[in-house]
C-alpha atoms as a PDB file:
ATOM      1  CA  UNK A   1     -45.524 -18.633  57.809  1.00  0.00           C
ATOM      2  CA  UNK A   2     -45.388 -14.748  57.349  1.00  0.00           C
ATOM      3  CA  UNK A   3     -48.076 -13.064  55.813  1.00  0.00           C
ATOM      4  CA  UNK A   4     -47.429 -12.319  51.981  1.00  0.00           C
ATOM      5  CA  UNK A   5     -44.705 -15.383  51.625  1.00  0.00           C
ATOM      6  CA  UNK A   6     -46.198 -18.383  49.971  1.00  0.00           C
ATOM      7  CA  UNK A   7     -44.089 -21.542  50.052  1.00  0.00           C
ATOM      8  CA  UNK A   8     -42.545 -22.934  46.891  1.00  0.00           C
ATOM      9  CA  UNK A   9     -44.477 -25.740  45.513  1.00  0.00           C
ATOM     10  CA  UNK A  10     -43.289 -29.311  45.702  1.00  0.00           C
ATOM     11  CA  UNK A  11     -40.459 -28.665  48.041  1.00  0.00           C
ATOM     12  CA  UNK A  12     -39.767 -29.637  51.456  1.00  0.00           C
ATOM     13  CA  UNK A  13     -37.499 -26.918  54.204  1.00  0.00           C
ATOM     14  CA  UNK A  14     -34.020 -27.679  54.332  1.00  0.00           C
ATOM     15  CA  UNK A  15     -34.780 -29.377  57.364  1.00  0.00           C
ATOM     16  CA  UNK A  16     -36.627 -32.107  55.882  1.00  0.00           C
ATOM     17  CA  UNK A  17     -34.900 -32.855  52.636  1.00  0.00           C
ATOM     18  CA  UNK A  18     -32.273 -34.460  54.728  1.00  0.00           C
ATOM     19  CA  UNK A  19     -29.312 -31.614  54.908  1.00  0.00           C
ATOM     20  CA  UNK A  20     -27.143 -33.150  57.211  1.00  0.00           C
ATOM     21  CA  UNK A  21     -27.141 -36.237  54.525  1.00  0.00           C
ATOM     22  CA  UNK A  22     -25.700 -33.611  51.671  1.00  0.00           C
ATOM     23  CA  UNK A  23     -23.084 -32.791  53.953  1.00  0.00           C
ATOM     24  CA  UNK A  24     -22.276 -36.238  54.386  1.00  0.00           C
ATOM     25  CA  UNK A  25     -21.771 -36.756  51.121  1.00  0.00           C
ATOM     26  CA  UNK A  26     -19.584 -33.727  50.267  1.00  0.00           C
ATOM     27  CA  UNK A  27     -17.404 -34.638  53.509  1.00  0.00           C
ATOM     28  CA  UNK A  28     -16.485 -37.996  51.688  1.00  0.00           C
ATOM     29  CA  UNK A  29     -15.899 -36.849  48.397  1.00  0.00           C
ATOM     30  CA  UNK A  30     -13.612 -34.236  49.869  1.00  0.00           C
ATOM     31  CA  UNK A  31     -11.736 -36.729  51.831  1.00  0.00           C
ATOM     32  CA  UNK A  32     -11.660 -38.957  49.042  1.00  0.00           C
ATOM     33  CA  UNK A  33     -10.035 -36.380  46.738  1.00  0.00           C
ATOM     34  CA  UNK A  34      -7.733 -35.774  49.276  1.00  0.00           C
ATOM     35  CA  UNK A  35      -6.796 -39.050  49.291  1.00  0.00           C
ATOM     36  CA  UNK A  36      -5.839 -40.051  46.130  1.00  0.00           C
ATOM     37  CA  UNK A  37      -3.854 -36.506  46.066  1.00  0.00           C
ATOM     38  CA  UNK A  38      -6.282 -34.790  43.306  1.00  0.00           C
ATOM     39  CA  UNK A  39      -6.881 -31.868  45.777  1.00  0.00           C
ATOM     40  CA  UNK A  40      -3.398 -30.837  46.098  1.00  0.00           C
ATOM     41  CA  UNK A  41      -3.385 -31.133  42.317  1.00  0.00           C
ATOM     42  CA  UNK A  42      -6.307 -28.194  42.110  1.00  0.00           C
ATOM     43  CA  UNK A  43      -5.054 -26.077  44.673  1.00  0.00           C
ATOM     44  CA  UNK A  44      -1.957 -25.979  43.151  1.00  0.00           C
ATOM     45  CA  UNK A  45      -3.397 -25.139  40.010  1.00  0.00           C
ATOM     46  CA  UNK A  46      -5.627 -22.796  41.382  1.00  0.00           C
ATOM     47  CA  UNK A  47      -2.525 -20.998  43.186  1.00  0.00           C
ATOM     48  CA  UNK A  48      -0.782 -21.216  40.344  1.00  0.00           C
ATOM     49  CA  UNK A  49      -3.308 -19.193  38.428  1.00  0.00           C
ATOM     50  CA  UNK A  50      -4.086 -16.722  41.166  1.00  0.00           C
ATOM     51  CA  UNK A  51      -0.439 -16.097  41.190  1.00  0.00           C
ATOM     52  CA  UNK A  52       0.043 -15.696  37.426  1.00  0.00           C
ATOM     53  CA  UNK A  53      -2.973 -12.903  37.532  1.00  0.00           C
ATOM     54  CA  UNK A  54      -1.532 -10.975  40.777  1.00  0.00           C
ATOM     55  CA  UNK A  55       1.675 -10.428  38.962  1.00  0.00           C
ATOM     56  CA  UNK A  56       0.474  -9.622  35.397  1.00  0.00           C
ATOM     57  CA  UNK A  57      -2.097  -7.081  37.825  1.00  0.00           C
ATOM     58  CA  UNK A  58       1.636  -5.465  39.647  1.00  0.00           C
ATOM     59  CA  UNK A  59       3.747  -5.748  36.234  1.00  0.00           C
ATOM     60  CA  UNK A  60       1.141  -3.582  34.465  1.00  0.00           C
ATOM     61  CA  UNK A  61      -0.696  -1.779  37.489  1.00  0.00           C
ATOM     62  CA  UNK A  62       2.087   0.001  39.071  1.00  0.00           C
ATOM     63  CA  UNK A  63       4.129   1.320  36.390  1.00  0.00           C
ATOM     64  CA  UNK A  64       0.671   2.455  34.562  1.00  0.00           C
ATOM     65  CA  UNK A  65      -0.276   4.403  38.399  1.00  0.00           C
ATOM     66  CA  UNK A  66       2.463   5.841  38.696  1.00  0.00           C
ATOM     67  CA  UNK A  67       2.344   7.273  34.862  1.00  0.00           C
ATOM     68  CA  UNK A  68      -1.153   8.734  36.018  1.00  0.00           C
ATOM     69  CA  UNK A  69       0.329   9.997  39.170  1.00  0.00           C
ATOM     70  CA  UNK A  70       3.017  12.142  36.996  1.00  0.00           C
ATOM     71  CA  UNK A  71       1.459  12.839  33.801  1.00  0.00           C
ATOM     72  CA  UNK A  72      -1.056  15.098  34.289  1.00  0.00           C
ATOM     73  CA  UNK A  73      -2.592  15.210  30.800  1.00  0.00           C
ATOM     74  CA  UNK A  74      -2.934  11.734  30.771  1.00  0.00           C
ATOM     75  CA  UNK A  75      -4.444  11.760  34.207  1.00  0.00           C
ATOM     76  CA  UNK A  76      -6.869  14.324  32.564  1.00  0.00           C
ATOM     77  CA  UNK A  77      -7.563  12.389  29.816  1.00  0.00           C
ATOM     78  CA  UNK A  78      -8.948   9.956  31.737  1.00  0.00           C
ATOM     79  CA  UNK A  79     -10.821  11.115  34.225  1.00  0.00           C
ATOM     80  CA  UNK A  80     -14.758  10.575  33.456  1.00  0.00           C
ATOM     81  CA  UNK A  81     -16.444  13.798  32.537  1.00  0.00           C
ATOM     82  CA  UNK A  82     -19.613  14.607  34.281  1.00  0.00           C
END
């Protein structure tokens, strides 16, 4: 061990607590959810949500920088004062 690092009390390295076991278990609950379909499910809803905030950020996003790209008073108005 390095000098000045003390080891956490009560708990074992990764290498002992049996890691490869945790991966186990996520591997089959992953290929269990993608078995009954519920993964599809999320990442649809996930997409679906990613999607809905990429648009509402272009809908309001461009129009508004290209406003501050013209309007020069507004562009000064905004701009943080130092």
């Amino acid at each position: 061990m390095a000098p000045g690092v003390r080891p956490l009390r009560g708990r074992r390295p990764l290498d002992q607590r049996g890691l490869h076991g945790a991966v186990l278990r996520n591997a089959g609950a992953a290929l269990a959810a993608l078995t009954r379909g519920e993964f599809l499910a999320q990442l649809f809803d996930s997409a679906e949500l990613f999607l809905t905030g990429f648009m509402l950020a272009l809908i309001v996003g461009r129009p508004l920088g290209m406003l501050l790209a013209r309007v020069r008073l507004l562009r000064i108005g905004i701009e943080p004062t130092s």
